[in-house]
N, C-alpha and C. Protein backbone atom coordinates (compact mmCIF):
# COMPACT_ATOMS: atom_id res chain seq x y z
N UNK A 1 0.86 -1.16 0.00
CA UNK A 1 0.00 0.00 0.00
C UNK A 1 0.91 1.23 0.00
N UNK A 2 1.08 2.62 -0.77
CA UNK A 2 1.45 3.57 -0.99
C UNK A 2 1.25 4.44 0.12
N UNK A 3 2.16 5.49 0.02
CA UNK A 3 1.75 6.53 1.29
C UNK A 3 0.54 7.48 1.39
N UNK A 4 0.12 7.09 -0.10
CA UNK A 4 -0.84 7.96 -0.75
C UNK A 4 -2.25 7.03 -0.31
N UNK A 5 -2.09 6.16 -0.30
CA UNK A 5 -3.06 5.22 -0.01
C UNK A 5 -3.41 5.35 1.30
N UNK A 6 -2.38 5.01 2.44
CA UNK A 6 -2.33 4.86 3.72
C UNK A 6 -3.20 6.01 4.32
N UNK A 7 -2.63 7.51 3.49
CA UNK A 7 -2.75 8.52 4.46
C UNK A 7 -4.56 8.91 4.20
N UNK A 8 -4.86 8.86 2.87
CA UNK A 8 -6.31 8.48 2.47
C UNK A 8 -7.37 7.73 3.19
N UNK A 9 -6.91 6.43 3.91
CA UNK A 9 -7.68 5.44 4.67
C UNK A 9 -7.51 6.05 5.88
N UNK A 10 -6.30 6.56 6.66
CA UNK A 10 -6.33 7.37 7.50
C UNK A 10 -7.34 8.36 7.59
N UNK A 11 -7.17 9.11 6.55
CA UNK A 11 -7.82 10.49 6.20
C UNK A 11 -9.55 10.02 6.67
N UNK A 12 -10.02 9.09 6.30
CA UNK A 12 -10.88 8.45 6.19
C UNK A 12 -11.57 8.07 7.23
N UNK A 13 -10.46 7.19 7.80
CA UNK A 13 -11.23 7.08 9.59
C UNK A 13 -11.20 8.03 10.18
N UNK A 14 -10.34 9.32 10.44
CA UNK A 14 -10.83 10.03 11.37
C UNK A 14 -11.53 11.39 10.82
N UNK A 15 -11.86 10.90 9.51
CA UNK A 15 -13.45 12.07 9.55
C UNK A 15 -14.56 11.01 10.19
N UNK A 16 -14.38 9.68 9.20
CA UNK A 16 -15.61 9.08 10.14
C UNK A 16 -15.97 9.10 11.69
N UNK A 17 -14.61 9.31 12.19
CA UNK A 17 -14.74 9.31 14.03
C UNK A 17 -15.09 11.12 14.09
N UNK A 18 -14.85 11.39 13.92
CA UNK A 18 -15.07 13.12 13.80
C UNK A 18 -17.04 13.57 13.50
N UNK A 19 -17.43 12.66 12.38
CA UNK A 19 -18.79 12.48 12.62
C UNK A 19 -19.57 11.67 13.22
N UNK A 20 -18.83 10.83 13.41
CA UNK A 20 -19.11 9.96 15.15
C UNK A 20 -19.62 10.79 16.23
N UNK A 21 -18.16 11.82 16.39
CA UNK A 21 -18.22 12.38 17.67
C UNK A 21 -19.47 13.36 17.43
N UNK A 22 -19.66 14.38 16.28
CA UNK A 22 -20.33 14.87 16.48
C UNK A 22 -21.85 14.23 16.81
N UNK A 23 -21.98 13.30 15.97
CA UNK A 23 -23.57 13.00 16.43
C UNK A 23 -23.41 12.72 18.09
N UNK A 24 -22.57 11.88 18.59
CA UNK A 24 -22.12 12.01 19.89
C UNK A 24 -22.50 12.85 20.97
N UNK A 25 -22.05 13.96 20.41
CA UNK A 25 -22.34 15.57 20.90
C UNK A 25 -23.82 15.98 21.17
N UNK A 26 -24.30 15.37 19.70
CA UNK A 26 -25.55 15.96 19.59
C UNK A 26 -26.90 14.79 20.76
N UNK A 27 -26.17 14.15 20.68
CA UNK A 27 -27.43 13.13 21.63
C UNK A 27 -27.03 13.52 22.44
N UNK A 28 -25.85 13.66 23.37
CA UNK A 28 -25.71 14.37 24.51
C UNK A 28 -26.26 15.68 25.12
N UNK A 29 -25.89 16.30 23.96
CA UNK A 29 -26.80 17.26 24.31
C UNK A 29 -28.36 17.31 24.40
N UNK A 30 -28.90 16.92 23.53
CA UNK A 30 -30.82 16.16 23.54
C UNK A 30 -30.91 15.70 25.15
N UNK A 31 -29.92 14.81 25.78
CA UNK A 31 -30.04 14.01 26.97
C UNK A 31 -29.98 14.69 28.03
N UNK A 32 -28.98 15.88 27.75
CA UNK A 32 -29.08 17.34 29.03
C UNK A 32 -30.01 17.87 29.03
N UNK A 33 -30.40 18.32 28.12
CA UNK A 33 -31.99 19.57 27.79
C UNK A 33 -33.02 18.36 28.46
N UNK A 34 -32.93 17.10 27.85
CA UNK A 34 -33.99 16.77 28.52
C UNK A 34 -33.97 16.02 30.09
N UNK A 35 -32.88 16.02 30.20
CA UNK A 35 -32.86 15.98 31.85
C UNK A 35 -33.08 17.47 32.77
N UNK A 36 -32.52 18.13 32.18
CA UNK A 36 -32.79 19.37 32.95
C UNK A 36 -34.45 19.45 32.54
N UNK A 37 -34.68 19.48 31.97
CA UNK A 37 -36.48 19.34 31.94
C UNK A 37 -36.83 18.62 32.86
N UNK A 38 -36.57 17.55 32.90
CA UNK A 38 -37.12 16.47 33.96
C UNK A 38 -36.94 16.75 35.49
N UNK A 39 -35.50 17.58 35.56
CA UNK A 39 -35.41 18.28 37.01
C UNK A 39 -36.23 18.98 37.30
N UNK A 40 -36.31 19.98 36.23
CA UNK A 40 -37.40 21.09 36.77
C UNK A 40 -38.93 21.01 36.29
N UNK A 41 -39.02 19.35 36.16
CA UNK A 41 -40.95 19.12 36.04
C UNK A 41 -40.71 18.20 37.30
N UNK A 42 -39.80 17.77 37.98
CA UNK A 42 -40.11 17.43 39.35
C UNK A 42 -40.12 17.86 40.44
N UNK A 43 -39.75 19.20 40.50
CA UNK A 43 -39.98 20.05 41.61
C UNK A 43 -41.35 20.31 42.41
N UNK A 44 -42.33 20.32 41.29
CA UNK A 44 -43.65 19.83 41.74
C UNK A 44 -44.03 18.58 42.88
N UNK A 45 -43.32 18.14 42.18
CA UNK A 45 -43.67 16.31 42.84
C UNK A 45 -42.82 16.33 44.35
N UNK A 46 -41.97 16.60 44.03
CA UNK A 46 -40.69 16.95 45.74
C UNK A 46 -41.81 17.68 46.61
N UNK A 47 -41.98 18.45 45.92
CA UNK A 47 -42.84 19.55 47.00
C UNK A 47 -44.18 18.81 47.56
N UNK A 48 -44.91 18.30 46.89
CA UNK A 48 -45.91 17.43 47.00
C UNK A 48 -45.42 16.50 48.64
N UNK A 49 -45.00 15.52 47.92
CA UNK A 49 -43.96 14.59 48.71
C UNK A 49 -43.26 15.13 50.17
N UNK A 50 -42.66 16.21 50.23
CA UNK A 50 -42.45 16.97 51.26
C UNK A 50 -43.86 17.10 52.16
N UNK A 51 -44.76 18.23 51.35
CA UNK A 51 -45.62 18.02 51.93
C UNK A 51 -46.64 16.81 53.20
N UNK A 52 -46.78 15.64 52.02
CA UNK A 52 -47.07 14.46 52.49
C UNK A 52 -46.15 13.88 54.18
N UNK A 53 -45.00 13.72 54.08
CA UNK A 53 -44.19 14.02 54.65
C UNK A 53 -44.63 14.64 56.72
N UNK A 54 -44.84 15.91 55.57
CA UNK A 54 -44.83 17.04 56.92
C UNK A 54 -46.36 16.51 57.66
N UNK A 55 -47.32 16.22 56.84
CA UNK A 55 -48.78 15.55 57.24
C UNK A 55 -49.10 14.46 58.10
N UNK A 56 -47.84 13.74 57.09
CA UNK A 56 -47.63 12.07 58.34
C UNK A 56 -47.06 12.34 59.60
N UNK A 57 -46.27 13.22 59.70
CA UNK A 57 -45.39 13.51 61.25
C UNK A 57 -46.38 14.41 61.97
N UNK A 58 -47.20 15.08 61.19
CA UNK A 58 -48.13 15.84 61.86
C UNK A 58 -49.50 14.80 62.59
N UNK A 59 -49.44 13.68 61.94
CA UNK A 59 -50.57 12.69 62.01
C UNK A 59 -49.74 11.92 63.71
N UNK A 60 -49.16 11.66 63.45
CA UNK A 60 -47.78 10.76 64.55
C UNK A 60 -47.84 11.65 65.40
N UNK A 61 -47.70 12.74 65.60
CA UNK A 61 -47.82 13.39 66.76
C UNK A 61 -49.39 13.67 67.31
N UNK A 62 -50.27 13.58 66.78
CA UNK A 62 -51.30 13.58 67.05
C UNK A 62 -51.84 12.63 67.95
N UNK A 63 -51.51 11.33 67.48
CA UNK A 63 -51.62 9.79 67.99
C UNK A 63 -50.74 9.55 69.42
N UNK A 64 -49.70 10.19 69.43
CA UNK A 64 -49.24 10.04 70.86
C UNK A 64 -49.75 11.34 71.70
N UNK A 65 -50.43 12.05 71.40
CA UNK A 65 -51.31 13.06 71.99
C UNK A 65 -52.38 12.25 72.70
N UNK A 66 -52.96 11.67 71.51
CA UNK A 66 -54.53 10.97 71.92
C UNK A 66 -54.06 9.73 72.72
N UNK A 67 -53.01 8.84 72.58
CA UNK A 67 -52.81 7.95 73.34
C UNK A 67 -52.44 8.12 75.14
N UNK A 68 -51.55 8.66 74.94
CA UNK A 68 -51.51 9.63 76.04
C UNK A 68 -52.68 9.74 76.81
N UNK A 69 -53.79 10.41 76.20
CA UNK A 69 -54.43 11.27 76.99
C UNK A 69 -56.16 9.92 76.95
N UNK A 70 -55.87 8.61 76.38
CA UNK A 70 -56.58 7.74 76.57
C UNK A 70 -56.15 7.14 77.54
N UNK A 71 -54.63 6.56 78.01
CA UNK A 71 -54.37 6.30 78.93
C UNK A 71 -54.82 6.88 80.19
N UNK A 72 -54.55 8.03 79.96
CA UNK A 72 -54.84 8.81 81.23
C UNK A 72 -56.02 9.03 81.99
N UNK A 73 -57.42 9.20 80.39
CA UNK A 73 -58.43 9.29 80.89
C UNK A 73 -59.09 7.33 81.57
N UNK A 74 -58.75 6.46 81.23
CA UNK A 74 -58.61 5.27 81.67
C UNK A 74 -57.87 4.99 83.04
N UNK A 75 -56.99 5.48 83.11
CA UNK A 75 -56.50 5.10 84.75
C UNK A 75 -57.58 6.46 85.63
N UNK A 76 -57.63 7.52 85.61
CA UNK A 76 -58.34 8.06 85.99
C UNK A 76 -59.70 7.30 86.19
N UNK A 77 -60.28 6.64 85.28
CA UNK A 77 -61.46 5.72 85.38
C UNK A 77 -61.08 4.84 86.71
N UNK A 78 -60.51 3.88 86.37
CA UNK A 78 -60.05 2.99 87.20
C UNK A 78 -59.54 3.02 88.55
N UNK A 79 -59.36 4.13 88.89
CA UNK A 79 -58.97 5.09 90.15
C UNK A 79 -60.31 5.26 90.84
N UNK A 80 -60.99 5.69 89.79
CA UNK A 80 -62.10 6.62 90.46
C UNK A 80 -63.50 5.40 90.78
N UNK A 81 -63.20 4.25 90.05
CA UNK A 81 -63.96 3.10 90.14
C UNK A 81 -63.05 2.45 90.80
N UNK A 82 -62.38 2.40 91.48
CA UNK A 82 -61.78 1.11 92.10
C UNK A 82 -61.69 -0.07 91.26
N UNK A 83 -61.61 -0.09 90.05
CA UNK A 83 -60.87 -1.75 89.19
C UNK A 83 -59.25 -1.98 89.57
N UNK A 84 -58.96 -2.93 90.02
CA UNK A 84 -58.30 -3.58 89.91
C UNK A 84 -57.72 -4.76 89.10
């Protein structure tokens, strides 16, 4: 094979890798835009979720309020009735 040849097939592969890379580029980039989309269409949902969150701990504290204060009204019973 000639030098003329060589440098041709050379020449050759690295345009083909060169438009490789670019399409490369270009899905990468498609894959950012649409992740950053996806970040900022879930901010909704976090917040939601947070929310939910703050509701259940608000629910949990409620329940050892009322438990609490079932106990209490129960031994008070039991006091005041003499059960043993």
């Amino acid at each position: 094979m000639s030098d003329d040849q060589q440098l041709e097939r050379i020449f050759g592969k690295l345009d083909d890798l060169s438009k490789g890379q670019a399409d490369l580029d270009s899905k990468l980039g498609v894959i950012g835009e649409r992740l950053g989309a996806h970040i900022e269409g879930s901010k909704d949902y976090r917040d939601k979720v947070d929310a939910h969150d703050r509701s259940i701990q608000r629910i949990k504290g409620a329940g050892w309020v009322i438990s609490f204060l079932w106990g209490a009204l129960l031994t008070a019973l039991g006091i005041k009735y003499g059960v043993k």
